[in-house]
C-alpha atoms as a PDB file:
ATOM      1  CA  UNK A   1      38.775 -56.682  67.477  1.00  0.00           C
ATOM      2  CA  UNK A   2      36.927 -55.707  64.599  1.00  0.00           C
ATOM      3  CA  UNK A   3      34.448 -52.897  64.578  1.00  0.00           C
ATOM      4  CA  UNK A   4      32.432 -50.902  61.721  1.00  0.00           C
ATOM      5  CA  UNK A   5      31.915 -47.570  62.835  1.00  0.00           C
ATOM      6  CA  UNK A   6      29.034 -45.626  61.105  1.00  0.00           C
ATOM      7  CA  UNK A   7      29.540 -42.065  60.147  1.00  0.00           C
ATOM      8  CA  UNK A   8      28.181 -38.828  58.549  1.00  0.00           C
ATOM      9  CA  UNK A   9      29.880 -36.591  56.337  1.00  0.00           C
ATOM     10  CA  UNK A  10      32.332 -39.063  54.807  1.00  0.00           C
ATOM     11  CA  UNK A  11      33.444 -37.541  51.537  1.00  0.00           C
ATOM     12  CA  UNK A  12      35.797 -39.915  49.347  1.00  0.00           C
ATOM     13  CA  UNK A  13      38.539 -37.573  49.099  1.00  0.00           C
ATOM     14  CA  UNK A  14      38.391 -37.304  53.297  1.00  0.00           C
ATOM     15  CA  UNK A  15      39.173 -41.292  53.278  1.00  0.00           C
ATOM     16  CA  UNK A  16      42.472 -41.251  53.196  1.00  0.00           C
ATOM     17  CA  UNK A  17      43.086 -38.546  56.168  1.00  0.00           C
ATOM     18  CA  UNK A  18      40.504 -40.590  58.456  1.00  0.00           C
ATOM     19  CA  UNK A  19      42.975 -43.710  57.893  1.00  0.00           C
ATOM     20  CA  UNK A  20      45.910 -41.773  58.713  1.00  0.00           C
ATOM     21  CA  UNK A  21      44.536 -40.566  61.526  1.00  0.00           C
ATOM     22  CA  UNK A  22      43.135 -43.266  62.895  1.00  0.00           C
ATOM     23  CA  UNK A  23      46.025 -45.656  61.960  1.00  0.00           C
ATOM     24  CA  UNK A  24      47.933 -43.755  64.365  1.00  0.00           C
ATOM     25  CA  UNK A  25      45.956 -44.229  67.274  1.00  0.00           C
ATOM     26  CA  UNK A  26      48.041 -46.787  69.834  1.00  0.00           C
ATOM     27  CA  UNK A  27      46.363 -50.093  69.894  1.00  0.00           C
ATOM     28  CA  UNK A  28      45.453 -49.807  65.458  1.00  0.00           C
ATOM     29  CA  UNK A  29      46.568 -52.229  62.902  1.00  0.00           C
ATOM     30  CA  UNK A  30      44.326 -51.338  60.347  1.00  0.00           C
ATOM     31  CA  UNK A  31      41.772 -49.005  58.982  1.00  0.00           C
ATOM     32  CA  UNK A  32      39.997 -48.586  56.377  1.00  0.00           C
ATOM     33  CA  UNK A  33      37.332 -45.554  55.720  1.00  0.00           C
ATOM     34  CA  UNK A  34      34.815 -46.301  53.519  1.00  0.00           C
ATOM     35  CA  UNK A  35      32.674 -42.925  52.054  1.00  0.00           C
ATOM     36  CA  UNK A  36      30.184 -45.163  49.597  1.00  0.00           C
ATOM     37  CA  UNK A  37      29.165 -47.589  53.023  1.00  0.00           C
ATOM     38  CA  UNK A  38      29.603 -43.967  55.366  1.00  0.00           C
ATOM     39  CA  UNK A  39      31.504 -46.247  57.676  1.00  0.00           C
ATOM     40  CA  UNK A  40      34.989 -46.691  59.197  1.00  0.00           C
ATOM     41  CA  UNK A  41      36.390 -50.141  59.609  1.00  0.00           C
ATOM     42  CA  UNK A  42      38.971 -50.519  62.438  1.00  0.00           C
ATOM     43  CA  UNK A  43      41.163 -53.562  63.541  1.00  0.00           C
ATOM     44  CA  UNK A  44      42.629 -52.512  67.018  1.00  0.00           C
ATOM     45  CA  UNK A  45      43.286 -54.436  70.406  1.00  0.00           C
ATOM     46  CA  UNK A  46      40.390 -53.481  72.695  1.00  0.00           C
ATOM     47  CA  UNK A  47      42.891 -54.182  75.808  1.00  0.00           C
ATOM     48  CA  UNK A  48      44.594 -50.635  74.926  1.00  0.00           C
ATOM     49  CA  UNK A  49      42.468 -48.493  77.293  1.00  0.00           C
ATOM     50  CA  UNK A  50      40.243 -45.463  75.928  1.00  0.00           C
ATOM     51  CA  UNK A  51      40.998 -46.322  72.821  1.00  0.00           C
ATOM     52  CA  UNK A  52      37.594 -46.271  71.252  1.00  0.00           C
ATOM     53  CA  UNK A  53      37.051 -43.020  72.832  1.00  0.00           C
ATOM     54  CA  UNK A  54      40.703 -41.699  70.745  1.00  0.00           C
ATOM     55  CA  UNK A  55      39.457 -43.700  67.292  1.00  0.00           C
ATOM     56  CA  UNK A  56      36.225 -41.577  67.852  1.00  0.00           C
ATOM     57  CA  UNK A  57      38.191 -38.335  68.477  1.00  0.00           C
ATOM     58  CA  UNK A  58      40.309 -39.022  65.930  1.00  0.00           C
ATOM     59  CA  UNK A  59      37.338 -39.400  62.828  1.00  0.00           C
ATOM     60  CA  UNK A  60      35.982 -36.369  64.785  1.00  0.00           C
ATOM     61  CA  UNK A  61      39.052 -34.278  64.941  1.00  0.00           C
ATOM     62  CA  UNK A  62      38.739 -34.639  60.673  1.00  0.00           C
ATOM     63  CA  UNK A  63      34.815 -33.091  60.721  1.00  0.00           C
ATOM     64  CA  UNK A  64      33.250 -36.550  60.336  1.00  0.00           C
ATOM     65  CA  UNK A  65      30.517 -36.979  62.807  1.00  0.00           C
ATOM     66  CA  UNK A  66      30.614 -40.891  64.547  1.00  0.00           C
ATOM     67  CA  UNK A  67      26.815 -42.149  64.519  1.00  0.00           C
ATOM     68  CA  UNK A  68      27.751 -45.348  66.982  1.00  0.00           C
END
């Protein structure tokens, strides 16, 4: 599944943490954290459970607030 995630507080040079982060949450295949759109594009397999909640957690864990 595909999902844009909406944030505040994306900062360009904070882009490449989130996608490390996130890209190492079970269930990723790709990320891609976009500061200009303040959003955080995720491929992951939506069978893996809770793992919105840890993708969340994990842009959180950085001091990037999720909006959605």
């Amino acid at each position: 599944m595909d999902k844009k995630i909406y944030v505040e507080g994306l900062e360009e040079d904070k882009e490449a943490a989130i996608n490390s982060a996130v890209g190492a949450v079970a269930g990723v295949s790709a990320c891609k954290a976009a500061a200009m759109k303040a959003q955080v594009l995720v491929t992951f397999d939506e069978s893996v459970g809770g793992i919105e909640d840890a993708i969340n957690a994990a842009i959180s864990s950085l001091g990037v607030t999720v909006l959605n």
